[in-house]
PDB file of N, CA and C in Angstrom:
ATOM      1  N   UNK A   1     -81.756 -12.852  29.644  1.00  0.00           N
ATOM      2  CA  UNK A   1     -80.370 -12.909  29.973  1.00  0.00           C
ATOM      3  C   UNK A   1     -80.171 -12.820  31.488  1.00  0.00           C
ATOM      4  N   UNK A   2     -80.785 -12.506  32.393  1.00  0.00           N
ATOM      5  CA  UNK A   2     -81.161 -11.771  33.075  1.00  0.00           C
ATOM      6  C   UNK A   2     -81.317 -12.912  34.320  1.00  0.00           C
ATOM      7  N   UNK A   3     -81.889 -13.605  33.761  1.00  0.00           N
ATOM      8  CA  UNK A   3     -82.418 -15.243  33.969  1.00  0.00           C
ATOM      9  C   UNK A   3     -81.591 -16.184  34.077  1.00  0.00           C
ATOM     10  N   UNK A   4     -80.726 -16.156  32.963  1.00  0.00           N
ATOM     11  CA  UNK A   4     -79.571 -17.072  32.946  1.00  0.00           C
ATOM     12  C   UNK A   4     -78.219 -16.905  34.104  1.00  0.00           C
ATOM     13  N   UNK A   5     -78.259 -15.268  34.261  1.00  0.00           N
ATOM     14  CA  UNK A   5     -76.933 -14.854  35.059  1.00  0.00           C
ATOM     15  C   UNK A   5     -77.666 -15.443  36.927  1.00  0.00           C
ATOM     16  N   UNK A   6     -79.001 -14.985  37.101  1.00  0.00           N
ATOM     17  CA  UNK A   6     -79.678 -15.646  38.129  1.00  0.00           C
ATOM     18  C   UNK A   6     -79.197 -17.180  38.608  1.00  0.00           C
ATOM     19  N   UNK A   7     -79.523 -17.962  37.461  1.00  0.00           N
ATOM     20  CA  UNK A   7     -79.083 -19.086  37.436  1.00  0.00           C
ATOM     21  C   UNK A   7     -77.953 -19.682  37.429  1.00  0.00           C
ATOM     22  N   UNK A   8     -76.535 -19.091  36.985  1.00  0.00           N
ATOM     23  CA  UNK A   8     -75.604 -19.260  37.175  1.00  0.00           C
ATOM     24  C   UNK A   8     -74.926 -19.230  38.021  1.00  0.00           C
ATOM     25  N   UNK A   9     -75.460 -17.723  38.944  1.00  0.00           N
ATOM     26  CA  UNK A   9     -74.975 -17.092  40.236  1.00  0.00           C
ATOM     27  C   UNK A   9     -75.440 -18.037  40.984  1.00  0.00           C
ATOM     28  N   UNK A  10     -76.860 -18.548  41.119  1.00  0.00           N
ATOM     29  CA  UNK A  10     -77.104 -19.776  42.090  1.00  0.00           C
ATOM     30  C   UNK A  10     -76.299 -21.375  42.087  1.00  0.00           C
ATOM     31  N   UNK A  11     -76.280 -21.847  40.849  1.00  0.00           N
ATOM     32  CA  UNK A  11     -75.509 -22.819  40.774  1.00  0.00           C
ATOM     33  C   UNK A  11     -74.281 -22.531  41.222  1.00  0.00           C
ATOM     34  N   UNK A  12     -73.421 -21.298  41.000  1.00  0.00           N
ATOM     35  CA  UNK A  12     -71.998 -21.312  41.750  1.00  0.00           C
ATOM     36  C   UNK A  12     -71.982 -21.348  43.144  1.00  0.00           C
ATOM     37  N   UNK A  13     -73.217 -20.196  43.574  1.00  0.00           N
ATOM     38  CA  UNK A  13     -72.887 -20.493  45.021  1.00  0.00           C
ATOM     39  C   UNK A  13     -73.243 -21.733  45.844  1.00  0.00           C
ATOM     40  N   UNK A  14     -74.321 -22.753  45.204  1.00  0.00           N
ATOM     41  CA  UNK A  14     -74.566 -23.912  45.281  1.00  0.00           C
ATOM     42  C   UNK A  14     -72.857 -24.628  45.743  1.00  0.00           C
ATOM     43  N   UNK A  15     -72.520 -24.700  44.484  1.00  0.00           N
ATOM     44  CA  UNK A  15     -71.110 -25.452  44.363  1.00  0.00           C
ATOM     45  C   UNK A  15     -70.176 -24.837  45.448  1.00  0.00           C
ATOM     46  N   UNK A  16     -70.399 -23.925  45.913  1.00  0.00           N
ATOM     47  CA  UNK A  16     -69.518 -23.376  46.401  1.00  0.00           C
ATOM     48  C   UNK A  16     -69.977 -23.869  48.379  1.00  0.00           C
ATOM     49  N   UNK A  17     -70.734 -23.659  48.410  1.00  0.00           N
ATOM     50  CA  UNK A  17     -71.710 -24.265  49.766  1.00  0.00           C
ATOM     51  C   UNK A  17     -71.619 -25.527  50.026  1.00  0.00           C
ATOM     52  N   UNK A  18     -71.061 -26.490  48.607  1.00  0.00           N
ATOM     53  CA  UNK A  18     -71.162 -27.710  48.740  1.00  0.00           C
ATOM     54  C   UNK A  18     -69.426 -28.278  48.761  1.00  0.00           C
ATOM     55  N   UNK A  19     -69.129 -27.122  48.353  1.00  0.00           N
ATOM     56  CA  UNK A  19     -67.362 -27.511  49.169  1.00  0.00           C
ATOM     57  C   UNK A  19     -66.855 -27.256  50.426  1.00  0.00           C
ATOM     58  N   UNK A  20     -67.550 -25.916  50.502  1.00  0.00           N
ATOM     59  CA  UNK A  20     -67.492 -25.478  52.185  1.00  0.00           C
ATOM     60  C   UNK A  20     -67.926 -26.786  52.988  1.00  0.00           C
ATOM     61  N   UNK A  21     -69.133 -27.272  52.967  1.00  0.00           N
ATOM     62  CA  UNK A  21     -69.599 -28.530  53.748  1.00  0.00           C
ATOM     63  C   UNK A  21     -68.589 -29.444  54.226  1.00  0.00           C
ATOM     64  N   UNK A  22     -68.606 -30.050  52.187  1.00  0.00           N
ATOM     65  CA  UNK A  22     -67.405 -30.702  52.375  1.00  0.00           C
ATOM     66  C   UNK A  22     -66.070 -30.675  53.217  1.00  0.00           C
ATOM     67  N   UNK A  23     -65.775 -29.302  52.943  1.00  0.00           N
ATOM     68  CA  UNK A  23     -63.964 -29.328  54.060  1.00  0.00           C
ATOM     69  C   UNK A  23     -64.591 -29.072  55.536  1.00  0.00           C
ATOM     70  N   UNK A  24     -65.745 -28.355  55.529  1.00  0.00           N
ATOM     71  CA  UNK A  24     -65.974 -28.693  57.248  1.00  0.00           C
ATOM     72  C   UNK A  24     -66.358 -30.282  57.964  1.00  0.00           C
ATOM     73  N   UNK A  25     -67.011 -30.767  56.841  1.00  0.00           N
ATOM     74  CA  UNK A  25     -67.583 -31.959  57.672  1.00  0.00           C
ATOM     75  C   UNK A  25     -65.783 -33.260  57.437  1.00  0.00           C
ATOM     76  N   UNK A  26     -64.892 -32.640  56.398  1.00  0.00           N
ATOM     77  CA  UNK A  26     -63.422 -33.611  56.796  1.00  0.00           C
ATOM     78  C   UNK A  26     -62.635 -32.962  57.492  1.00  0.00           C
ATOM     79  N   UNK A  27     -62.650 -31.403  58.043  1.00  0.00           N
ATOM     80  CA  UNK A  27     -62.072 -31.003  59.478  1.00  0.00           C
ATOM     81  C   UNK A  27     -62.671 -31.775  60.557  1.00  0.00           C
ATOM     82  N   UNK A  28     -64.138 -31.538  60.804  1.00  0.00           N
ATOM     83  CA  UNK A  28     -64.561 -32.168  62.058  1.00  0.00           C
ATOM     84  C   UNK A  28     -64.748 -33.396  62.016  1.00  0.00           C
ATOM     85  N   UNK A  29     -64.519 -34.391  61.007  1.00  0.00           N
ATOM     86  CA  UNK A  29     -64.230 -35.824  60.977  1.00  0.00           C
ATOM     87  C   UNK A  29     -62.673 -35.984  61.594  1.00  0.00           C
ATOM     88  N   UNK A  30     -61.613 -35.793  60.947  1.00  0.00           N
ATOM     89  CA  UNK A  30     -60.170 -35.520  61.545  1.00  0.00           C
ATOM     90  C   UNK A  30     -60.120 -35.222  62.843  1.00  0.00           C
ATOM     91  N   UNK A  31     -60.999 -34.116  63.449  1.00  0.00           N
ATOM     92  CA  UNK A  31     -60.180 -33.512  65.043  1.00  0.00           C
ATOM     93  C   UNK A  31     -61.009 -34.500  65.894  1.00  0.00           C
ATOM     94  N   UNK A  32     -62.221 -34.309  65.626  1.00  0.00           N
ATOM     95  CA  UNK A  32     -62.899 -35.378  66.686  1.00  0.00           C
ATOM     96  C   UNK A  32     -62.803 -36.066  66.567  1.00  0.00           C
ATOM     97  N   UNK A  33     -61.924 -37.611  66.179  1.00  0.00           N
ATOM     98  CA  UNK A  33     -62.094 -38.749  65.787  1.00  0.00           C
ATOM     99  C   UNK A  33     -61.474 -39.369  66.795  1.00  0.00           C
ATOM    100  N   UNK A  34     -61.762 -40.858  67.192  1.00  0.00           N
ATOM    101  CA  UNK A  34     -61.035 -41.137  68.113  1.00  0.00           C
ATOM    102  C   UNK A  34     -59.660 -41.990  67.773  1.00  0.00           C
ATOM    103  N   UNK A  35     -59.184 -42.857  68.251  1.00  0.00           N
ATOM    104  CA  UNK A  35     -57.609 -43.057  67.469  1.00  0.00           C
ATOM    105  C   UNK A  35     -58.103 -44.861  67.746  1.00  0.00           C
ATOM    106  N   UNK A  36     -57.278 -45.236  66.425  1.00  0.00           N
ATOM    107  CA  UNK A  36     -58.060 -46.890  66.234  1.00  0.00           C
ATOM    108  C   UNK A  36     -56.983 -47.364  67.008  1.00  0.00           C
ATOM    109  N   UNK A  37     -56.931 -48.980  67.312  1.00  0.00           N
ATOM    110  CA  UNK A  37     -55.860 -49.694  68.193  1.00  0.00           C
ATOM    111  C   UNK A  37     -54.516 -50.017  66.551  1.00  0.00           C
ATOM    112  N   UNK A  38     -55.080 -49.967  65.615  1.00  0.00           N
ATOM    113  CA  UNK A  38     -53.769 -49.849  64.856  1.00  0.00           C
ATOM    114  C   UNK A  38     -52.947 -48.552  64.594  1.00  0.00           C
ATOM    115  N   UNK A  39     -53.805 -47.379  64.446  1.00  0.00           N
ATOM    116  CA  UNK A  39     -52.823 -46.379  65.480  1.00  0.00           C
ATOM    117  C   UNK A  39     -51.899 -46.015  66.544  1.00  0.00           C
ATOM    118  N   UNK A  40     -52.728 -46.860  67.704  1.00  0.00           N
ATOM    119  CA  UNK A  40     -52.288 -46.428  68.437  1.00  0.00           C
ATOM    120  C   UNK A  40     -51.219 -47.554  69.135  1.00  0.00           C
ATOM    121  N   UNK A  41     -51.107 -48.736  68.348  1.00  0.00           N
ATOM    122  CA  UNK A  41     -49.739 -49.790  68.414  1.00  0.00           C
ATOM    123  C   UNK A  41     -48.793 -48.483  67.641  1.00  0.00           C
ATOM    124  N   UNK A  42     -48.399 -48.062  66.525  1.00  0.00           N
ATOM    125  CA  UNK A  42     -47.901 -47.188  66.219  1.00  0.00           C
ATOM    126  C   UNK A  42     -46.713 -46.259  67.062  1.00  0.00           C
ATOM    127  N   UNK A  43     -47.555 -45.569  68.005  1.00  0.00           N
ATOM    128  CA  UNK A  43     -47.598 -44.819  68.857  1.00  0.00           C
ATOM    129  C   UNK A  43     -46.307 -45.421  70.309  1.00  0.00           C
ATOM    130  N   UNK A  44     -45.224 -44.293  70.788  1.00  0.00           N
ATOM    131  CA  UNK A  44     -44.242 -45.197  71.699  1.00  0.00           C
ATOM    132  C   UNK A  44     -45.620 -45.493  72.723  1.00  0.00           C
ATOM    133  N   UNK A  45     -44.840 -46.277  73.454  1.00  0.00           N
ATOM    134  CA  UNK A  45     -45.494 -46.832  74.546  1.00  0.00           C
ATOM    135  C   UNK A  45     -44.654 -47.011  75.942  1.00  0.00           C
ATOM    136  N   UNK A  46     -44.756 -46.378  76.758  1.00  0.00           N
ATOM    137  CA  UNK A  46     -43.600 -45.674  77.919  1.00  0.00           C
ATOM    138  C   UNK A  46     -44.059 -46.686  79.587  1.00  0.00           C
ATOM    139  N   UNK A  47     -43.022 -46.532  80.586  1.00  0.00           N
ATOM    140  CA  UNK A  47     -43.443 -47.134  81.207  1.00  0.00           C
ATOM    141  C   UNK A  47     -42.465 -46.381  82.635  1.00  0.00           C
ATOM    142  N   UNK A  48     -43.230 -45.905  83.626  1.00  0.00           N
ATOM    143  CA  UNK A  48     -42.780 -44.974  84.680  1.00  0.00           C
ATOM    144  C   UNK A  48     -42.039 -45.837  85.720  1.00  0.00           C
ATOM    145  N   UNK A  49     -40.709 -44.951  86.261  1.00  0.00           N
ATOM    146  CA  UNK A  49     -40.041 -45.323  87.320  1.00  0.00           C
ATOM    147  C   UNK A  49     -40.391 -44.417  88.712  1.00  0.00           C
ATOM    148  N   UNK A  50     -40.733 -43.953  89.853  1.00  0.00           N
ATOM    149  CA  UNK A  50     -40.809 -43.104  90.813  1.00  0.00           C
ATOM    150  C   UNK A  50     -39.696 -43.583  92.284  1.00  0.00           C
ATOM    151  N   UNK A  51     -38.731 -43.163  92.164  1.00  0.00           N
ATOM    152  CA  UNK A  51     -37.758 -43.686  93.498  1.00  0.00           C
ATOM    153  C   UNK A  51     -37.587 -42.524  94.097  1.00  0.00           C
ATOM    154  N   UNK A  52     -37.936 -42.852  95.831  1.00  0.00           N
ATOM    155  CA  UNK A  52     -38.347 -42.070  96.479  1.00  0.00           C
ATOM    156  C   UNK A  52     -38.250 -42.639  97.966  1.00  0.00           C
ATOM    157  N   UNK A  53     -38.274 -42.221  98.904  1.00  0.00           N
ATOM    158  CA  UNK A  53     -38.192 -42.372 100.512  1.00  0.00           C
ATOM    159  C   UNK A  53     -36.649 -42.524 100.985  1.00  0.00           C
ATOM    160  N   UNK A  54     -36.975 -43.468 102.162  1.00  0.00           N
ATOM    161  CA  UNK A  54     -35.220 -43.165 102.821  1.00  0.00           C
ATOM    162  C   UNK A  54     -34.826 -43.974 102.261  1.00  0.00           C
ATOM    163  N   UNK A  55     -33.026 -44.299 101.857  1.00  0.00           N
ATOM    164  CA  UNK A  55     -32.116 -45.243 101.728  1.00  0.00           C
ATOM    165  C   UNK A  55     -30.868 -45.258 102.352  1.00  0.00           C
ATOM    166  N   UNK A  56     -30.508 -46.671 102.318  1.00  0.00           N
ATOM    167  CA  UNK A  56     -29.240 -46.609 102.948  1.00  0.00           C
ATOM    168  C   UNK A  56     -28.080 -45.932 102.411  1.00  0.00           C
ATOM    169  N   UNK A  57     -27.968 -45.387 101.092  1.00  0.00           N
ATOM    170  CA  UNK A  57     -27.090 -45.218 100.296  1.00  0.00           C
ATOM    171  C   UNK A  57     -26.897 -44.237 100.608  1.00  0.00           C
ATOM    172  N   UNK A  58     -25.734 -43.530 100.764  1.00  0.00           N
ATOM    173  CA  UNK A  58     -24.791 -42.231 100.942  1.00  0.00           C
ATOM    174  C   UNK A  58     -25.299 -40.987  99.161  1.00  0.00           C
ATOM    175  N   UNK A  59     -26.148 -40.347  99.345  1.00  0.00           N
ATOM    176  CA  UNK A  59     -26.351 -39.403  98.113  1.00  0.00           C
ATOM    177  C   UNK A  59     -25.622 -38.706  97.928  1.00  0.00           C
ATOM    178  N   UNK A  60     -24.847 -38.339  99.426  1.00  0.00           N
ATOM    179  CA  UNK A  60     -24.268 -36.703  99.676  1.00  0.00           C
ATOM    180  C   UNK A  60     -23.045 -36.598  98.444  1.00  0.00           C
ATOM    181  N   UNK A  61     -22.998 -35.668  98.099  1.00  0.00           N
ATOM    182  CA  UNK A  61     -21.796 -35.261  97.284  1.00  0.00           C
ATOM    183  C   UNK A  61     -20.931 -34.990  98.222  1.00  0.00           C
ATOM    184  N   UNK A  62     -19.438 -35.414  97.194  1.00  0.00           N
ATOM    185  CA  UNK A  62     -18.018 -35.332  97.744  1.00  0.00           C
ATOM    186  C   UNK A  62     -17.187 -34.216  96.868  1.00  0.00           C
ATOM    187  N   UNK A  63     -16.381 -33.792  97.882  1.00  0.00           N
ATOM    188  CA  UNK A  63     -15.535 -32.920  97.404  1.00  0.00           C
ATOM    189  C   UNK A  63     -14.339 -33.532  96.566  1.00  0.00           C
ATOM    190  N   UNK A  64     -14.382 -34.780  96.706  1.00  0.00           N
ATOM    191  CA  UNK A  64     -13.073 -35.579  95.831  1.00  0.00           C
ATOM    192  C   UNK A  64     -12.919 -35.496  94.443  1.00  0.00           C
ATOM    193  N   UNK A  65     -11.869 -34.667  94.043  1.00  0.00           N
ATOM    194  CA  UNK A  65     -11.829 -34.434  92.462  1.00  0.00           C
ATOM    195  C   UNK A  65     -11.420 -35.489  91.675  1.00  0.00           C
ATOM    196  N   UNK A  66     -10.868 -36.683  92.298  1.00  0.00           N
ATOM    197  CA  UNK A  66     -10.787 -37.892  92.063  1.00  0.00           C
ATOM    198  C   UNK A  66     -12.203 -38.961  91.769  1.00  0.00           C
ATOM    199  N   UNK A  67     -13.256 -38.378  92.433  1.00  0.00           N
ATOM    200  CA  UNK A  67     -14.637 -38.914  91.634  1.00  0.00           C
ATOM    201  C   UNK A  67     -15.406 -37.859  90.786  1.00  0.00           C
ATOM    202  N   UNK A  68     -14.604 -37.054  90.356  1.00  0.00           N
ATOM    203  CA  UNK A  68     -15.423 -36.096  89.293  1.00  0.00           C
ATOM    204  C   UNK A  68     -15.383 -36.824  87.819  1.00  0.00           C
ATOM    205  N   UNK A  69     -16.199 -36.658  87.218  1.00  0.00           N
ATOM    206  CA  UNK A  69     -16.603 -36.743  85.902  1.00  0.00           C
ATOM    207  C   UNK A  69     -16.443 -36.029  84.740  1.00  0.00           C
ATOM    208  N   UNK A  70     -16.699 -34.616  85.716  1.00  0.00           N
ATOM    209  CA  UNK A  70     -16.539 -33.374  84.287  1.00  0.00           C
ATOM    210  C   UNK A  70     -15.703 -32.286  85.678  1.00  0.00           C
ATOM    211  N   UNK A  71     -13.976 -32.572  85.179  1.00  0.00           N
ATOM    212  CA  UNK A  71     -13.094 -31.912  86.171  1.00  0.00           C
ATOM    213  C   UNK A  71     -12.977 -30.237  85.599  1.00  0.00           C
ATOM    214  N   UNK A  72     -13.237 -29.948  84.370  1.00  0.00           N
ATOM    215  CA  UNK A  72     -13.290 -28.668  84.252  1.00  0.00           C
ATOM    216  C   UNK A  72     -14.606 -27.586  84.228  1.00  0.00           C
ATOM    217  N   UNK A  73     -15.737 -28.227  84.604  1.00  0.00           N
ATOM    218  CA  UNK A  73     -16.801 -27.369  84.957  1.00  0.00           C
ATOM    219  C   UNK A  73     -16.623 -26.567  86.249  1.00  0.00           C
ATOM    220  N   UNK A  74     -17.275 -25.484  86.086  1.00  0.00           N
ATOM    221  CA  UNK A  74     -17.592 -24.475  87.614  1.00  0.00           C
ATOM    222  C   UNK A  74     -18.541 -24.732  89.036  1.00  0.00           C
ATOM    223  N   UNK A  75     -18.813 -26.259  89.242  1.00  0.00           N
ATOM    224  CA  UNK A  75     -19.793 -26.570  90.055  1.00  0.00           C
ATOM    225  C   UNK A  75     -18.944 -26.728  91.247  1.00  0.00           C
ATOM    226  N   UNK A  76     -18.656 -26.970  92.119  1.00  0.00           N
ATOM    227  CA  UNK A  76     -18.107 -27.104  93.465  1.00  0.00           C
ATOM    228  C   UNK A  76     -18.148 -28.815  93.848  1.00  0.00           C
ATOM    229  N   UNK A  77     -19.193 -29.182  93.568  1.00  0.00           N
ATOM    230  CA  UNK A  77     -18.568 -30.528  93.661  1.00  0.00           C
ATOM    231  C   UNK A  77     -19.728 -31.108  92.720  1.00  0.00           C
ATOM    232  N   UNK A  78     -19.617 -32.892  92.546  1.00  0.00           N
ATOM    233  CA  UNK A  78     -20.283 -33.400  92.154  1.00  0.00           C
ATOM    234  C   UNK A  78     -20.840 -34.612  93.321  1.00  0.00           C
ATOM    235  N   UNK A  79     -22.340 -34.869  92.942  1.00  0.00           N
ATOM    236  CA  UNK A  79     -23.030 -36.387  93.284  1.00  0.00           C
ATOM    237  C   UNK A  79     -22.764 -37.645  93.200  1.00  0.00           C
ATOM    238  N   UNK A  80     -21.354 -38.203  93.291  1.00  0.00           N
ATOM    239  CA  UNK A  80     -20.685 -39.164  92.188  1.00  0.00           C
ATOM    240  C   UNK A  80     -21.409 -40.396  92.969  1.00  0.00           C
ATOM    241  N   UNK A  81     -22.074 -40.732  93.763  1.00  0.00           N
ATOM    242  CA  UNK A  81     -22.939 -42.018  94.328  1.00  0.00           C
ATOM    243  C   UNK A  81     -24.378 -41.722  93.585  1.00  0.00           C
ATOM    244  N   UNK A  82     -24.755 -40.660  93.530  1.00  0.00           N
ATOM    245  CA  UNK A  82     -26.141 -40.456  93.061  1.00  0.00           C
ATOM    246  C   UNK A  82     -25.945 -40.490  91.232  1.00  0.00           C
ATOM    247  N   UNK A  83     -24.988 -40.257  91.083  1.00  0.00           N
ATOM    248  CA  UNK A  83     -24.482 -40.068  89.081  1.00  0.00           C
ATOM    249  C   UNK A  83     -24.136 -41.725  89.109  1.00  0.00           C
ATOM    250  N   UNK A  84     -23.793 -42.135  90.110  1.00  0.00           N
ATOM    251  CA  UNK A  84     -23.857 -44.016  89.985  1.00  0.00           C
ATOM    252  C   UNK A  84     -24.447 -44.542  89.845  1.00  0.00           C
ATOM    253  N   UNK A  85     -25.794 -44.192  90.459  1.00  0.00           N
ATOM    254  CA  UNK A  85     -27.105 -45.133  90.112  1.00  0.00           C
ATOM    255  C   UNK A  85     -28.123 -44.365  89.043  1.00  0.00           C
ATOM    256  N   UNK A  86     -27.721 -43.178  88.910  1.00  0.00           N
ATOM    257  CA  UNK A  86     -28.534 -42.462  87.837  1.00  0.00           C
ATOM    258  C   UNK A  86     -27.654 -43.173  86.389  1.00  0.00           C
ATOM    259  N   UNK A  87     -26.610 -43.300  86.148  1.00  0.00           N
ATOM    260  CA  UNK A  87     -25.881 -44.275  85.065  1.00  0.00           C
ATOM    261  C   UNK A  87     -26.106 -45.824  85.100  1.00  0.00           C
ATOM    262  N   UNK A  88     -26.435 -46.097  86.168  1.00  0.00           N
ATOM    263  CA  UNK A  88     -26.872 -47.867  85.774  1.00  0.00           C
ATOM    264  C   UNK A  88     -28.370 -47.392  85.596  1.00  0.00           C
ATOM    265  N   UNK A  89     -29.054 -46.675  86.157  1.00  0.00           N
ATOM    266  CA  UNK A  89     -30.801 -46.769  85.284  1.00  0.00           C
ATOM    267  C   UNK A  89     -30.622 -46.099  84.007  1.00  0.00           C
ATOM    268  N   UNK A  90     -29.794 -45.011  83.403  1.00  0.00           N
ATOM    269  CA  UNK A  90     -29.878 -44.678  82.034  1.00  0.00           C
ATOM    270  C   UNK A  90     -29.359 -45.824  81.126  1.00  0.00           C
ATOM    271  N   UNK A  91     -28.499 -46.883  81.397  1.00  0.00           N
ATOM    272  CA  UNK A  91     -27.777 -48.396  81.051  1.00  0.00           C
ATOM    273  C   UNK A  91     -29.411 -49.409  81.027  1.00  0.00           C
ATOM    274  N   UNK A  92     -29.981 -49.129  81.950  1.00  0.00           N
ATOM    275  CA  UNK A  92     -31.324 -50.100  81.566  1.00  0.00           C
ATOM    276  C   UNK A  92     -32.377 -48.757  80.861  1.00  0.00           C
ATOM    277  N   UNK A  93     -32.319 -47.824  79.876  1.00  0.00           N
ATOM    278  CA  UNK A  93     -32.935 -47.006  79.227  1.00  0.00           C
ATOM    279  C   UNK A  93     -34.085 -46.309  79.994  1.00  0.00           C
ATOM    280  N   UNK A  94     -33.948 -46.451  81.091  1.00  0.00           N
ATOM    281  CA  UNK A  94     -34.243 -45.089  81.663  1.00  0.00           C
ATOM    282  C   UNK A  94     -34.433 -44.127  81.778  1.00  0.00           C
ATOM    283  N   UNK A  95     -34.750 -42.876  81.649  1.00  0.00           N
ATOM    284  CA  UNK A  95     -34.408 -41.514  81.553  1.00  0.00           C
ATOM    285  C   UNK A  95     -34.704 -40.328  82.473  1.00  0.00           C
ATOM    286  N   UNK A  96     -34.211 -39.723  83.034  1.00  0.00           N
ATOM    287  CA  UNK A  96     -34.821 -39.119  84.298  1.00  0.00           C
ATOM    288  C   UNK A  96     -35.569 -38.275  83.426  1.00  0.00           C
ATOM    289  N   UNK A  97     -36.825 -37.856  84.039  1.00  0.00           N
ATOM    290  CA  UNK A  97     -38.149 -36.470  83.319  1.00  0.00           C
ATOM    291  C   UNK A  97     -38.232 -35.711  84.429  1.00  0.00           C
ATOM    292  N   UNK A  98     -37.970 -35.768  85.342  1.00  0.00           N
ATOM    293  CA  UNK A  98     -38.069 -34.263  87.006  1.00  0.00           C
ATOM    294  C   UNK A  98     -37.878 -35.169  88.076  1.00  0.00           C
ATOM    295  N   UNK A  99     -37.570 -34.225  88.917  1.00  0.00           N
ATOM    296  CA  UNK A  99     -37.114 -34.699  90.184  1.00  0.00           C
ATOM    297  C   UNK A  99     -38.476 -33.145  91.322  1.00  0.00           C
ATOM    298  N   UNK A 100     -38.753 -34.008  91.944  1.00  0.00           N
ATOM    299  CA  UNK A 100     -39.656 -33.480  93.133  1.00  0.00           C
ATOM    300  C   UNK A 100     -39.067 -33.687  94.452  1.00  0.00           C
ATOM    301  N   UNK A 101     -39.850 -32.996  95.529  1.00  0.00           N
ATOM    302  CA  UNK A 101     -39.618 -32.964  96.784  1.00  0.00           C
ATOM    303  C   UNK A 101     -38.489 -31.889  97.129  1.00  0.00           C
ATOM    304  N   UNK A 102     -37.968 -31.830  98.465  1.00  0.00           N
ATOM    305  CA  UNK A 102     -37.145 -31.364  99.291  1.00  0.00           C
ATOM    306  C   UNK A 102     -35.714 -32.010  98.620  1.00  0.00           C
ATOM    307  N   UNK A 103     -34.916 -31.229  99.089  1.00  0.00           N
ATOM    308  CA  UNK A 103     -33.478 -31.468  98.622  1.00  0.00           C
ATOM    309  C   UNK A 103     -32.983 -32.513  99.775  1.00  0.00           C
ATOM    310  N   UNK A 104     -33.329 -32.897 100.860  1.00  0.00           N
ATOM    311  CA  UNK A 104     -33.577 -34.083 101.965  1.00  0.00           C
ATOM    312  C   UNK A 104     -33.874 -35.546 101.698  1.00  0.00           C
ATOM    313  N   UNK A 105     -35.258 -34.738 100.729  1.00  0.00           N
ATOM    314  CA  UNK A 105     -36.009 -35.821 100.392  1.00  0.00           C
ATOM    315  C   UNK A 105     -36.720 -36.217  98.941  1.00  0.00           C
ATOM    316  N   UNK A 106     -35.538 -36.129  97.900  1.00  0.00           N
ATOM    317  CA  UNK A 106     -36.299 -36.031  96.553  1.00  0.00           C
ATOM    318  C   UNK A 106     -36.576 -37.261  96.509  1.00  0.00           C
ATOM    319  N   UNK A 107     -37.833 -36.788  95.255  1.00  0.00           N
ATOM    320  CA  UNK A 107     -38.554 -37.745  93.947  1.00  0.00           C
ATOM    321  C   UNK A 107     -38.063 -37.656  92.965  1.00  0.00           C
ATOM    322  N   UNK A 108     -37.498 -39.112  92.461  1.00  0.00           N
ATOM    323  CA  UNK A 108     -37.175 -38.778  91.032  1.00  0.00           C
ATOM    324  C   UNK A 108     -37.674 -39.917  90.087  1.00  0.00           C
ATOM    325  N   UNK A 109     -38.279 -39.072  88.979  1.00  0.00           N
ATOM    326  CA  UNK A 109     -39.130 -39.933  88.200  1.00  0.00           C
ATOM    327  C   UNK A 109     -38.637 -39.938  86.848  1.00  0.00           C
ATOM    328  N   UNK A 110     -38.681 -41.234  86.497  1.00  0.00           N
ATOM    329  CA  UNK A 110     -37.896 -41.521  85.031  1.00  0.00           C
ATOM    330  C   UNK A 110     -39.024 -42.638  83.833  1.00  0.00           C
ATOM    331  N   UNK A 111     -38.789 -42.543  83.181  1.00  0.00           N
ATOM    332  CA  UNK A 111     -39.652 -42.949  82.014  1.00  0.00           C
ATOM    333  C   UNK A 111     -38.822 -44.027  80.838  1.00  0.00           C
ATOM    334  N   UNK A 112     -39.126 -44.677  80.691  1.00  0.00           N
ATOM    335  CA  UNK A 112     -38.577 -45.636  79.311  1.00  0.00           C
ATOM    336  C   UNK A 112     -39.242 -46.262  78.205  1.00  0.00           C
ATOM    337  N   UNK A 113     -39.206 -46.430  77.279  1.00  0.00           N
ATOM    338  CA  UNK A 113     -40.029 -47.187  76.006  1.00  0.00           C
ATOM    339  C   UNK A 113     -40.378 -48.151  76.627  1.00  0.00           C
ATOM    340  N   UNK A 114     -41.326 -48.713  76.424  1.00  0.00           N
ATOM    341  CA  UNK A 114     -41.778 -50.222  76.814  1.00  0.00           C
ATOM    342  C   UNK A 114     -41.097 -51.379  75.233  1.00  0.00           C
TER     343      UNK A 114
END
């Protein structure tokens, strides 16, 4: 009897060693895998804007409550030349993601679907 429980206990843990394998070797198939090109058509596909250096264009904000946008917020004034061209690039789907540099001299970088 003795014999048989031997044998049983081995065959389970057998089976049992042979599932463990199993879910490790389809974890590390999954994470390491690399991604096929029909995946990764799938996948958005983005395409960067970076505008940056000097321009002729007036950025400075105005105190004119006559070019405000949002007349009941607490800000002191608004950018209404810089909210001009930031609204015709959000109109071609645009999107601003951060702005860098000096307050002189920003970077501002925007992103869109391809």
């Amino acid at each position: 009897m003795e014999l048989r429980y031997a044998s049983s206990r081995r065959a389970s843990l057998l089976i049992a060693m042979a599932i463990l394998v199993a879910v490790l070797f389809a974890v590390m198939k999954t994470t390491g895998r690399t991604v096929s090109v029909a995946e990764e058509n799938g996948r958005d596909k983005w395409e960067y804007l970076a505008v940056a250096g000097a321009s002729s264009t007036n950025f400075t904000p105005t105190g004119n409550p006559a070019m405000r946008k949002e007349s009941n917020v607490g800000f002191g004034r608004e950018g209404f030349v810089l909210e001009q061209h930031l609204d015709k690039l959000g109109a071609n789907g645009w999107e601003l993601v951060t702005v860098t540099g000096t307050p002189n001299d920003p970077v501002y970088y925007f992103k869109r679907r391809k």
